[in-house]
N, C-alpha and C. Protein backbone atom coordinates (compact mmCIF):
# COMPACT_ATOMS: atom_id res chain seq x y z
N UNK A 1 4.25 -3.50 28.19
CA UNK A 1 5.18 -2.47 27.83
C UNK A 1 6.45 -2.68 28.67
N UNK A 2 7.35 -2.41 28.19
CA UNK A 2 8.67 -2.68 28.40
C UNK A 2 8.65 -1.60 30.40
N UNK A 3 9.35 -2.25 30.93
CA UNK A 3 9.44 -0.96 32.36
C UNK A 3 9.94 -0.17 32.30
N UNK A 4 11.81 -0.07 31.29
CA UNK A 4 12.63 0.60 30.89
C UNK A 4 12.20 1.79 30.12
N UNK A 5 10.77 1.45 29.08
CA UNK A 5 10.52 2.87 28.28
C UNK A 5 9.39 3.71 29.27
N UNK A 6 8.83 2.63 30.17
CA UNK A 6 7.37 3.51 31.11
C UNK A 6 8.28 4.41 31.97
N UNK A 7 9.31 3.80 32.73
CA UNK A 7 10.16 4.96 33.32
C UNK A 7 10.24 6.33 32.87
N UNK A 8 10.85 6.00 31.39
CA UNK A 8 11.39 6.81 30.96
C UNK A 8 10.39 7.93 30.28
N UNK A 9 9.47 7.08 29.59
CA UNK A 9 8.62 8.45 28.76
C UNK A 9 7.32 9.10 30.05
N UNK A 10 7.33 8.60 31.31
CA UNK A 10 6.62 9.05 32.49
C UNK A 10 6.87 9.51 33.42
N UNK A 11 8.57 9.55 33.14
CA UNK A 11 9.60 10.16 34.47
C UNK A 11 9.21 9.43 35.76
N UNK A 12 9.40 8.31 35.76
CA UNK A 12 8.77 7.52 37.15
C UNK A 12 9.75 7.29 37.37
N UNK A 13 10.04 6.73 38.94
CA UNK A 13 10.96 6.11 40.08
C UNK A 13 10.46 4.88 40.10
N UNK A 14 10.97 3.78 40.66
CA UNK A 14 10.80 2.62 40.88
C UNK A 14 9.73 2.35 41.92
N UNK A 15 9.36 3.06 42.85
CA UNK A 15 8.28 3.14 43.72
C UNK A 15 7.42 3.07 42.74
N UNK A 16 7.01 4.60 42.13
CA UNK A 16 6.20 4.63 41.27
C UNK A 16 5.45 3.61 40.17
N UNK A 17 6.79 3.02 39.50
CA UNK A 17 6.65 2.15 38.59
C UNK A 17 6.23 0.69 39.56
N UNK A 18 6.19 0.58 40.91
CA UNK A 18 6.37 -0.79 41.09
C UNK A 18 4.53 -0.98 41.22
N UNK A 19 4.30 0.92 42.63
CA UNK A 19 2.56 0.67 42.66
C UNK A 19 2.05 0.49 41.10
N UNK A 20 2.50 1.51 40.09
CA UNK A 20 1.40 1.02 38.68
C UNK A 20 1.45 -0.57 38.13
N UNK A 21 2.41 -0.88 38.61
CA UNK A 21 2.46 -2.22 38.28
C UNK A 21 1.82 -3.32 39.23
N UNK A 22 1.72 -3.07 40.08
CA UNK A 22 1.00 -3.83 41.16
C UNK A 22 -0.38 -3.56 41.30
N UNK A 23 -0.81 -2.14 40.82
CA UNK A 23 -2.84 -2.16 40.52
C UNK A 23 -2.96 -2.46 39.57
N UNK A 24 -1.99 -2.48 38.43
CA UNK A 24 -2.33 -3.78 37.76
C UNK A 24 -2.83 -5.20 37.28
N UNK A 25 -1.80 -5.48 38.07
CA UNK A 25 -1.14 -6.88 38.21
C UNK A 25 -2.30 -7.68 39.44
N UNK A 26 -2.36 -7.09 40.48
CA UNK A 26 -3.25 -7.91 41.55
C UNK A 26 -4.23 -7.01 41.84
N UNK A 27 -4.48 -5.64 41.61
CA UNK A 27 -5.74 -5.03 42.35
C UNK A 27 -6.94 -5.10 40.85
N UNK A 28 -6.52 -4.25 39.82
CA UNK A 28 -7.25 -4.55 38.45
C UNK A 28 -7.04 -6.27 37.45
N UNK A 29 -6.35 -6.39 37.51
CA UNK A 29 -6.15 -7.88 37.18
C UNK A 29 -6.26 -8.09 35.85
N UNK A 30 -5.63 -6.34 35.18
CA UNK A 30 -5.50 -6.16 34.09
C UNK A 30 -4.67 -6.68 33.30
N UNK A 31 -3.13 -7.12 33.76
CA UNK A 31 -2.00 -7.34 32.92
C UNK A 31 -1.34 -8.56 34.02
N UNK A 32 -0.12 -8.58 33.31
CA UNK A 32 0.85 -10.03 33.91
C UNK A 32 2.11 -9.39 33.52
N UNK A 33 2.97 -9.62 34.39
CA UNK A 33 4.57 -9.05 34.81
C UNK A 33 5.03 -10.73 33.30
N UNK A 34 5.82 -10.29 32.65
CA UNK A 34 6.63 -11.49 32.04
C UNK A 34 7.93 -11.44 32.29
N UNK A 35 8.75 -11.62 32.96
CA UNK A 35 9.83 -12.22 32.73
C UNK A 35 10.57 -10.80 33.71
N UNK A 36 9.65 -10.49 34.72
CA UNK A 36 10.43 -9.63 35.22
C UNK A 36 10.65 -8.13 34.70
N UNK A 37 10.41 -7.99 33.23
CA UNK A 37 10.72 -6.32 32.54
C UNK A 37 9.83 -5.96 31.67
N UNK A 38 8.59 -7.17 31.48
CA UNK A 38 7.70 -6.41 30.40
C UNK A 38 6.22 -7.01 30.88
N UNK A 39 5.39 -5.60 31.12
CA UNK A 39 3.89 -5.57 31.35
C UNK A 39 3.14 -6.11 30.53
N UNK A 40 2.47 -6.92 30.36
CA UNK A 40 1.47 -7.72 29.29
C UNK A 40 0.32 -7.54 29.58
N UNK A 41 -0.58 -6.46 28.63
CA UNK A 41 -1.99 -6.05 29.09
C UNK A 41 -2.60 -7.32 28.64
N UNK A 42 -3.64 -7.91 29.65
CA UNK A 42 -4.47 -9.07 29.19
C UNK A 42 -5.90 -8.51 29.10
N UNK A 43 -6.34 -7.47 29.17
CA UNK A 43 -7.60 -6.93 28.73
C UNK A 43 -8.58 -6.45 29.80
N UNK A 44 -9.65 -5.82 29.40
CA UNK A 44 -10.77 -5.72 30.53
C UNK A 44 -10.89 -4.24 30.79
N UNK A 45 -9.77 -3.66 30.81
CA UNK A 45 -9.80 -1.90 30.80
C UNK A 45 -9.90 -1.74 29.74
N UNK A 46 -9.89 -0.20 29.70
CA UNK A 46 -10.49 0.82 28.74
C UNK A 46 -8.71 1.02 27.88
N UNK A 47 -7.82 0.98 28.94
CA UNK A 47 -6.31 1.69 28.38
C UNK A 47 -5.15 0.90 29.30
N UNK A 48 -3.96 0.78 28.43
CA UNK A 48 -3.13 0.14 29.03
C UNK A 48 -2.34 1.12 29.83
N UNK A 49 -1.11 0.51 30.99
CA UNK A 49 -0.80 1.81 31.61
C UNK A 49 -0.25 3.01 30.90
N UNK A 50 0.63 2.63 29.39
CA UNK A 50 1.24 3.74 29.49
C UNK A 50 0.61 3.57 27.58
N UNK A 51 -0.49 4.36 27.23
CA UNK A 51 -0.44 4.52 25.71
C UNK A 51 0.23 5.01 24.66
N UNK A 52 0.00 4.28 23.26
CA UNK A 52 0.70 5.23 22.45
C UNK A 52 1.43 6.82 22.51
N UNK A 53 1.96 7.18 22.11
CA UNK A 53 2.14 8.99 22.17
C UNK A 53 1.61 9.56 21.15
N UNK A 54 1.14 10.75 20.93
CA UNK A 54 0.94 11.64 20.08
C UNK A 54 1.93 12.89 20.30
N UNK A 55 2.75 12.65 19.14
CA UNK A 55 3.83 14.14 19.01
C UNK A 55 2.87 15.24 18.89
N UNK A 56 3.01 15.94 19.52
CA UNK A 56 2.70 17.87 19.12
C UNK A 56 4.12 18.64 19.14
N UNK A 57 3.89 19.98 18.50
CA UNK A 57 4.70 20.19 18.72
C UNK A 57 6.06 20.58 19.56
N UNK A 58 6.91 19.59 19.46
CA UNK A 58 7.87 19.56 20.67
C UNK A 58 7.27 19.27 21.76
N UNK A 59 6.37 18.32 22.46
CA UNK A 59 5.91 17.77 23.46
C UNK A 59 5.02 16.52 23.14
N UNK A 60 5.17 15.49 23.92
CA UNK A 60 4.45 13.82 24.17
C UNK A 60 3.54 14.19 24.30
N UNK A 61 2.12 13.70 23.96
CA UNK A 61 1.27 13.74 25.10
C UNK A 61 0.86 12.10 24.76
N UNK A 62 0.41 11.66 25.77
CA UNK A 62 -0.39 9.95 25.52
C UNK A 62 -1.33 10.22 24.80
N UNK A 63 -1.85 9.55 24.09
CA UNK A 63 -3.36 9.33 23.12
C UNK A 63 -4.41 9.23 23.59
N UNK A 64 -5.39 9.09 23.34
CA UNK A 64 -7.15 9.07 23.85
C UNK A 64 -6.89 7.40 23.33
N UNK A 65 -7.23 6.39 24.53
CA UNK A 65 -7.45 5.04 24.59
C UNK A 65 -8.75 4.85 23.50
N UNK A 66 -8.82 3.86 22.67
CA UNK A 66 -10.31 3.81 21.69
C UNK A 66 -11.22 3.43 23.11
N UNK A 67 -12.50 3.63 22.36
CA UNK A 67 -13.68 3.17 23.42
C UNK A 67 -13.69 2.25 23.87
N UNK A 68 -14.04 1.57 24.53
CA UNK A 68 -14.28 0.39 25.40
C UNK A 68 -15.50 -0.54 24.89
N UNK A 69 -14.57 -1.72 23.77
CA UNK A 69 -16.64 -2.73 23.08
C UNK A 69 -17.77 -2.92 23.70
N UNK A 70 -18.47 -2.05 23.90
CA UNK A 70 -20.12 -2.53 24.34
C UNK A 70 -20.00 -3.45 23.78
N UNK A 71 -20.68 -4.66 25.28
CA UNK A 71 -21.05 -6.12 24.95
C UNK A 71 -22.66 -5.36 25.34
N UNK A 72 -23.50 -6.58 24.09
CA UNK A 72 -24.87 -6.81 24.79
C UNK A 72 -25.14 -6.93 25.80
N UNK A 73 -26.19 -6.51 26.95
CA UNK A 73 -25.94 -7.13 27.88
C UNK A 73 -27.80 -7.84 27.62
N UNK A 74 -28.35 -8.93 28.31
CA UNK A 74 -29.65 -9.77 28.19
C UNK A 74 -30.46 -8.89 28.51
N UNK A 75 -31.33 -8.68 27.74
CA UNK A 75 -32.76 -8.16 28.22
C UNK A 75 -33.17 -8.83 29.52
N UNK A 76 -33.67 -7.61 30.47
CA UNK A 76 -34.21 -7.57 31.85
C UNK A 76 -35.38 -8.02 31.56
N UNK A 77 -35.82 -9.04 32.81
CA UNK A 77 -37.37 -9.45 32.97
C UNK A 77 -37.99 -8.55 32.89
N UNK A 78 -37.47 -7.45 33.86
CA UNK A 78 -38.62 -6.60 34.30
C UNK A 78 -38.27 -5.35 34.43
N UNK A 79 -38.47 -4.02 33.90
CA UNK A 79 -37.33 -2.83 33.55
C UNK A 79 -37.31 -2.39 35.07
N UNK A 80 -36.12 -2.12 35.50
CA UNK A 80 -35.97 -1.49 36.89
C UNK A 80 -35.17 -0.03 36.47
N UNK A 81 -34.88 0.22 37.30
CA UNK A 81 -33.74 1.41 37.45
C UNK A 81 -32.64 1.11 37.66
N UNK A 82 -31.56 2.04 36.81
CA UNK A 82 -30.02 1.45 36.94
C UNK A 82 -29.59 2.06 38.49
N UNK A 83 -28.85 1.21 38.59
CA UNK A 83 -28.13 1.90 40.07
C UNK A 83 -27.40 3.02 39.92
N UNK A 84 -27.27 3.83 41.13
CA UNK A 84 -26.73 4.94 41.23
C UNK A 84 -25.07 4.70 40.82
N UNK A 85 -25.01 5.68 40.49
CA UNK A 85 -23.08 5.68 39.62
C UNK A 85 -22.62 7.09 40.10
N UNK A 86 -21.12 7.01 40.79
CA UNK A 86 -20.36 8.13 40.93
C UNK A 86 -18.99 8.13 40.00
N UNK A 87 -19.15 9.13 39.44
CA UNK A 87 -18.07 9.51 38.77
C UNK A 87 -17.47 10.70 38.98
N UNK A 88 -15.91 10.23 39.01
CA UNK A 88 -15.21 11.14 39.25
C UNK A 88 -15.02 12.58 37.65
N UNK A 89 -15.36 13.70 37.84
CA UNK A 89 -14.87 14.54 36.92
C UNK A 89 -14.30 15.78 37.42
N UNK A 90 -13.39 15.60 36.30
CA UNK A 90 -12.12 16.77 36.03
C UNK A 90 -12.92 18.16 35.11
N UNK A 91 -12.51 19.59 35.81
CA UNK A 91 -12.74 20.39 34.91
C UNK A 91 -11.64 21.48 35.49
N UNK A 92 -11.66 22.01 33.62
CA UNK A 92 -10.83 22.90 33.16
C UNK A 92 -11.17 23.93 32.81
N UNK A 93 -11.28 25.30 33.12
CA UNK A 93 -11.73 26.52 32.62
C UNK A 93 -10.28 27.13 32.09
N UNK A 94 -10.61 27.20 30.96
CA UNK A 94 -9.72 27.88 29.83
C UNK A 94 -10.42 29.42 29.60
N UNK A 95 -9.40 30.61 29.80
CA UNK A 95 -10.02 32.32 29.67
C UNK A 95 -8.80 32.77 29.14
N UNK A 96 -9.28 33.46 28.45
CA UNK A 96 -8.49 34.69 27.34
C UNK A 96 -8.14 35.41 28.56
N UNK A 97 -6.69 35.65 29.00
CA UNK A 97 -6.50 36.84 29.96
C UNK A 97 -5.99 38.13 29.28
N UNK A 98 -6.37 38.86 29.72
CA UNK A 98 -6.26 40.39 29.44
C UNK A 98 -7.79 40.63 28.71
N UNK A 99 -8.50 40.05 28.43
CA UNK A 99 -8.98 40.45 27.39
C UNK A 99 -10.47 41.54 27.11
N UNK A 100 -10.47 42.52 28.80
CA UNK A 100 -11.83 43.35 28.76
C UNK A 100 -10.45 44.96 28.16
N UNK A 101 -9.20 44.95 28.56
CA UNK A 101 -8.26 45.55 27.67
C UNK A 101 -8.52 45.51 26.84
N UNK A 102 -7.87 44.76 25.79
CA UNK A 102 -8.02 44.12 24.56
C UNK A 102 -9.53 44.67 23.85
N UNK A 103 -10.23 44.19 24.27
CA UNK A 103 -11.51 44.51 23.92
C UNK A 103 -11.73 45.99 23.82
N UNK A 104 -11.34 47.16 24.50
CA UNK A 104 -11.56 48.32 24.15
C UNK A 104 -10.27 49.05 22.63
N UNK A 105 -9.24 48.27 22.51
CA UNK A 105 -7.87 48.21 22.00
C UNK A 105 -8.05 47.64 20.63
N UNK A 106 -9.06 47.00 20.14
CA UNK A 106 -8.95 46.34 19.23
C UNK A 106 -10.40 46.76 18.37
N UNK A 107 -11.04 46.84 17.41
CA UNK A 107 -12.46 46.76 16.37
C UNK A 107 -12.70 45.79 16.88
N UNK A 108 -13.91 45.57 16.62
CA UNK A 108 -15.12 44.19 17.11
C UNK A 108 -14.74 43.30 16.33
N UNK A 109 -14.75 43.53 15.08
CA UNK A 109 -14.42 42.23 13.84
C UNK A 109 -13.50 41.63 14.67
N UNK A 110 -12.20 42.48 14.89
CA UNK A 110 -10.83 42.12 15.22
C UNK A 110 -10.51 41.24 16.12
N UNK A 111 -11.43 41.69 17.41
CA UNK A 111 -11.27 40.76 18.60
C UNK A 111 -12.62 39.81 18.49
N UNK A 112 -13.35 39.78 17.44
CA UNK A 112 -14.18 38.30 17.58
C UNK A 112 -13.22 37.45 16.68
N UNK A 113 -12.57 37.70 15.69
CA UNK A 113 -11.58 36.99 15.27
C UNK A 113 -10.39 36.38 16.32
N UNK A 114 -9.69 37.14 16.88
CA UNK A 114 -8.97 36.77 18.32
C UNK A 114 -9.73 35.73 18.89
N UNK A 115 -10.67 36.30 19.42
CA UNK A 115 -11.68 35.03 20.41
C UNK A 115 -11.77 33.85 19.36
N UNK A 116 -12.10 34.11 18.33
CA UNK A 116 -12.74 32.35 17.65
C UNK A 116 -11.12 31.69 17.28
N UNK A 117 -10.24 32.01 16.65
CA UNK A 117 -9.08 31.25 16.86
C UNK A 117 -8.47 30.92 18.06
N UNK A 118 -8.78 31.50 19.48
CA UNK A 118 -8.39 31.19 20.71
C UNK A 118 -9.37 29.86 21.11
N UNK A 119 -10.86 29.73 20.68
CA UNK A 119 -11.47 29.06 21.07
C UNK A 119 -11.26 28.11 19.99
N UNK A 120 -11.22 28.31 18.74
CA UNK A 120 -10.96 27.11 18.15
C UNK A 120 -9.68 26.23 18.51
N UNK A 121 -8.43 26.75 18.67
CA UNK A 121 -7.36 26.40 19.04
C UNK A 121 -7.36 25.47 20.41
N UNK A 122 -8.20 25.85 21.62
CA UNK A 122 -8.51 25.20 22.50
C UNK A 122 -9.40 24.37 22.37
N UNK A 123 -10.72 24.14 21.44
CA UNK A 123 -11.59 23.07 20.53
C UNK A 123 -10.54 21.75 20.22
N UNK A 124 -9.52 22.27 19.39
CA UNK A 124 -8.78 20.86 19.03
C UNK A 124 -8.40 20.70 19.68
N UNK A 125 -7.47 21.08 21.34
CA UNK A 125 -7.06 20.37 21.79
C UNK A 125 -7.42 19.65 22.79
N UNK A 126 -8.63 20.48 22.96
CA UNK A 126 -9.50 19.19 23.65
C UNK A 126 -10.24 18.82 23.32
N UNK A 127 -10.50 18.56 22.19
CA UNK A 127 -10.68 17.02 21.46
C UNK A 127 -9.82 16.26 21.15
N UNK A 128 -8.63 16.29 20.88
CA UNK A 128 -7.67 15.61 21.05
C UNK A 128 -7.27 14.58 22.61
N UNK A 129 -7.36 15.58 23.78
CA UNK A 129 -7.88 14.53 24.50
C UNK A 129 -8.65 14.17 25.08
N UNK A 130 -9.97 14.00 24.67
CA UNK A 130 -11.25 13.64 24.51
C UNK A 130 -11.65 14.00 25.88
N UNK A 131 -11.86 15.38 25.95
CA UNK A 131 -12.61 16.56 26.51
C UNK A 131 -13.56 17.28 26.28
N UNK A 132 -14.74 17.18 27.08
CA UNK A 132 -16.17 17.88 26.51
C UNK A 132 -16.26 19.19 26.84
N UNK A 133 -16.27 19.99 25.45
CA UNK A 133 -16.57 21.34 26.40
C UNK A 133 -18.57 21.83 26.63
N UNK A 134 -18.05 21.73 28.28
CA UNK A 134 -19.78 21.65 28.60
C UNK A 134 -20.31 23.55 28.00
N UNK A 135 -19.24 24.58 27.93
CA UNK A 135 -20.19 25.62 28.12
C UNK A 135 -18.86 26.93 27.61
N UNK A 136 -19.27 27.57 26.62
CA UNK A 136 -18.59 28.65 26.10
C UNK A 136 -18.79 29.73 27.55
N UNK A 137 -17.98 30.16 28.01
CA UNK A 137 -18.50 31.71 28.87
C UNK A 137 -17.61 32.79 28.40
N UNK A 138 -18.30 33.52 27.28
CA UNK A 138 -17.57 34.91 26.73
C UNK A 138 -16.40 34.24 26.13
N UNK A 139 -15.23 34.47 26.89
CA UNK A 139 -13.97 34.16 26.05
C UNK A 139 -13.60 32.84 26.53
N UNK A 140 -14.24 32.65 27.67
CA UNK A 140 -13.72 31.25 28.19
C UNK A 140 -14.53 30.22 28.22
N UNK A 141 -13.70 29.33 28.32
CA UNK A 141 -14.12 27.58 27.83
C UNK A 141 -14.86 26.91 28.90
N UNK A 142 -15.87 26.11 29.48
CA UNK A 142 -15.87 25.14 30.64
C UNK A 142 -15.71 24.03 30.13
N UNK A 143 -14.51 23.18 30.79
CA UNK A 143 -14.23 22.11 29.60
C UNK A 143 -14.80 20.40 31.12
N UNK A 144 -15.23 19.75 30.34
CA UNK A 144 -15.28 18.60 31.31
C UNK A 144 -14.28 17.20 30.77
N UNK A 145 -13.52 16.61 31.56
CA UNK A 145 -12.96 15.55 31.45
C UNK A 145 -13.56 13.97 32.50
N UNK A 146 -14.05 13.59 31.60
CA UNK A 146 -14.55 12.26 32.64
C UNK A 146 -16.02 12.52 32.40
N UNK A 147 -16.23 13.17 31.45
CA UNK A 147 -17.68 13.01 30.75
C UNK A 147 -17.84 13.16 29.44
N UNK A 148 -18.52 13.10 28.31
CA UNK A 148 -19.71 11.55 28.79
C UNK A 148 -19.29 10.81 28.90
N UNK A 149 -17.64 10.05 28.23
CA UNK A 149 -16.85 8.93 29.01
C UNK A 149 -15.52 9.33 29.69
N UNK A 150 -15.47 8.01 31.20
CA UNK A 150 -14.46 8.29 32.02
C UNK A 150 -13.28 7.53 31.70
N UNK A 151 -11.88 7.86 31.89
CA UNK A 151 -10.93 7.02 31.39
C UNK A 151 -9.97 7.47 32.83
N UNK A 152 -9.51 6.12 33.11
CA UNK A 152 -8.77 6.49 34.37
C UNK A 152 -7.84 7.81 34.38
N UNK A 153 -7.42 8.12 33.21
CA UNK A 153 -6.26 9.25 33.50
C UNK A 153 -7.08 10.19 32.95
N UNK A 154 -8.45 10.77 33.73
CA UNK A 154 -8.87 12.12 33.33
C UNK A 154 -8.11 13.06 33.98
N UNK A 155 -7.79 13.35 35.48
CA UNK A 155 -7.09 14.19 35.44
C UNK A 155 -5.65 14.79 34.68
N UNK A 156 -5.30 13.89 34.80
CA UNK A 156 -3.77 13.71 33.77
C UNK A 156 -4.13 14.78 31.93
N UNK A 157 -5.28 13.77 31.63
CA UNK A 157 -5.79 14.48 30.20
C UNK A 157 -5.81 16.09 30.47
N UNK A 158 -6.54 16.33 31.35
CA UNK A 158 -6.89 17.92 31.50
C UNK A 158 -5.41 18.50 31.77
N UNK A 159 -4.38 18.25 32.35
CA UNK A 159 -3.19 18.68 32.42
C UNK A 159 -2.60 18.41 31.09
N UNK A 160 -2.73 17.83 30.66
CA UNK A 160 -1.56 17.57 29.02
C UNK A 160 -2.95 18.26 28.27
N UNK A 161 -4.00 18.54 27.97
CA UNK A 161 -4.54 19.59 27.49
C UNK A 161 -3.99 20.97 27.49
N UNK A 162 -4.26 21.32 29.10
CA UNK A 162 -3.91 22.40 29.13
C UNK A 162 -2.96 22.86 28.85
N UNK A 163 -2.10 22.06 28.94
CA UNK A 163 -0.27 22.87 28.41
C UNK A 163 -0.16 22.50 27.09
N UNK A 164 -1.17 21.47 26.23
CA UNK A 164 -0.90 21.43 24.99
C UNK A 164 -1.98 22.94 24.01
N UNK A 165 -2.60 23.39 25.08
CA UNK A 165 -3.44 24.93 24.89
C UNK A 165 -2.62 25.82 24.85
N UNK A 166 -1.71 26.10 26.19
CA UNK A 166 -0.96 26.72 26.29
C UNK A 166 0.31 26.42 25.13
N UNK A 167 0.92 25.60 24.63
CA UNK A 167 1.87 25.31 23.43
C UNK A 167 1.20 26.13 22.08
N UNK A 168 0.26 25.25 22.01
CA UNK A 168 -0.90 26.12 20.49
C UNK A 168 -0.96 27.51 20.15
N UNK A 169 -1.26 27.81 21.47
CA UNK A 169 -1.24 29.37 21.65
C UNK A 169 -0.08 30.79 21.46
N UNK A 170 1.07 29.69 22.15
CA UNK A 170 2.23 30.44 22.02
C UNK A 170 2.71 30.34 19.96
N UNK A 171 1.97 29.18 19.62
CA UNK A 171 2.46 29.75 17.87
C UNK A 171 1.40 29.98 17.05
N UNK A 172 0.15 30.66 17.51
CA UNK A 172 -0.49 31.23 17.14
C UNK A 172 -0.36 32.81 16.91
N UNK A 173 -0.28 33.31 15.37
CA UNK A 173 -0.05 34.50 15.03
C UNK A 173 -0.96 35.56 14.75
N UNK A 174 -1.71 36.10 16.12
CA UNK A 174 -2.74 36.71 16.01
C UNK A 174 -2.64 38.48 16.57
N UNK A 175 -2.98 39.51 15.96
CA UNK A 175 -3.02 40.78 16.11
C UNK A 175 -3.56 41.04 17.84
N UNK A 176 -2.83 41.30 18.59
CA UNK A 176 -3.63 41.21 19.95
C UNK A 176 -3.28 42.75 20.54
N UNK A 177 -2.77 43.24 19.86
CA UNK A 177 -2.85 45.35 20.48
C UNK A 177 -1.95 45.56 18.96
């Protein structure tokens, strides 16, 4: 990718841009500098540094990288146990605020309607960036990022979620008092 558009659509400084380019380049040994101005992913990760975009409305967000090809790997002599694995995960609790108000302010129909377009609305958008929600609580969401798969920019995802929740929400036309 060009350096001129990663700057720009990531708001980076040249510091910035030089470390992503350098865990690149010599620590992941993901890509190759060409000619001085353009990143050349040569493979092996899950996502290049800076992915496609997905427009929403009036805001970027990067895309969900496709999966990563399971290679076969050889059948084991002898079945052991996989080694222990740490993974880093991101979580997001998404809650209806105001809403034990609301709830006395509104018919039951009314505010389970409220709640399921609030929760559906937060459903797509995190699936969009491929966010698990581990657990409904009442009005609010427990959302996990970096499970069941991890992609280096989980935290990042849960932030461009959340404000792409918060966007959804604000043009959502729902009876709320």
């Amino acid at each position: 990718m060009i350096y001129s558009l990663l700057k720009q659509q990531f708001q980076l400084d040249e510091a910035a841009l030089e470390d992503g380019k350098n865990e690149r380049i010599a620590g992941q040994r993901l890509a190759v500098d060409e000619r001085g101005n353009v990143l050349v992913w040569t493979g092996g990760g899950t996502a290049a540094l800076a992915p496609p975009a997905i427009v929403g409305a009036g805001v970027q967000y990067p895309a969900t990288p496709a999966a990563p090809a399971v290679q076969a790997a050889p059948p084991a002599a002898s079945p052991s146990l996989p080694d222990a694995e740490r993974w880093q995960l991101t979580v997001l609790f998404c809650d209806l605020t105001a809403s034990t108000p609301r709830a006395s302010q509104l018919d039951p129909e009314d505010l389970r309607e409220v709640e399921q377009a609030y929760q559906d609305t937060c459903a797509t958008m995190i699936a969009r960036f491929d966010g698990h929600i581990a657990q409904y609580l009442g009005d609010g969401l427990l959302v996990y990022f970096g499970y069941p798969r991890a992609y280096e920019a989980d935290a990042q995802r849960a932030v461009w979620a959340g404000r792409g929740i918060e966007e959804a929400l604000g043009q959502l036309h729902m009876p709320l008092v």
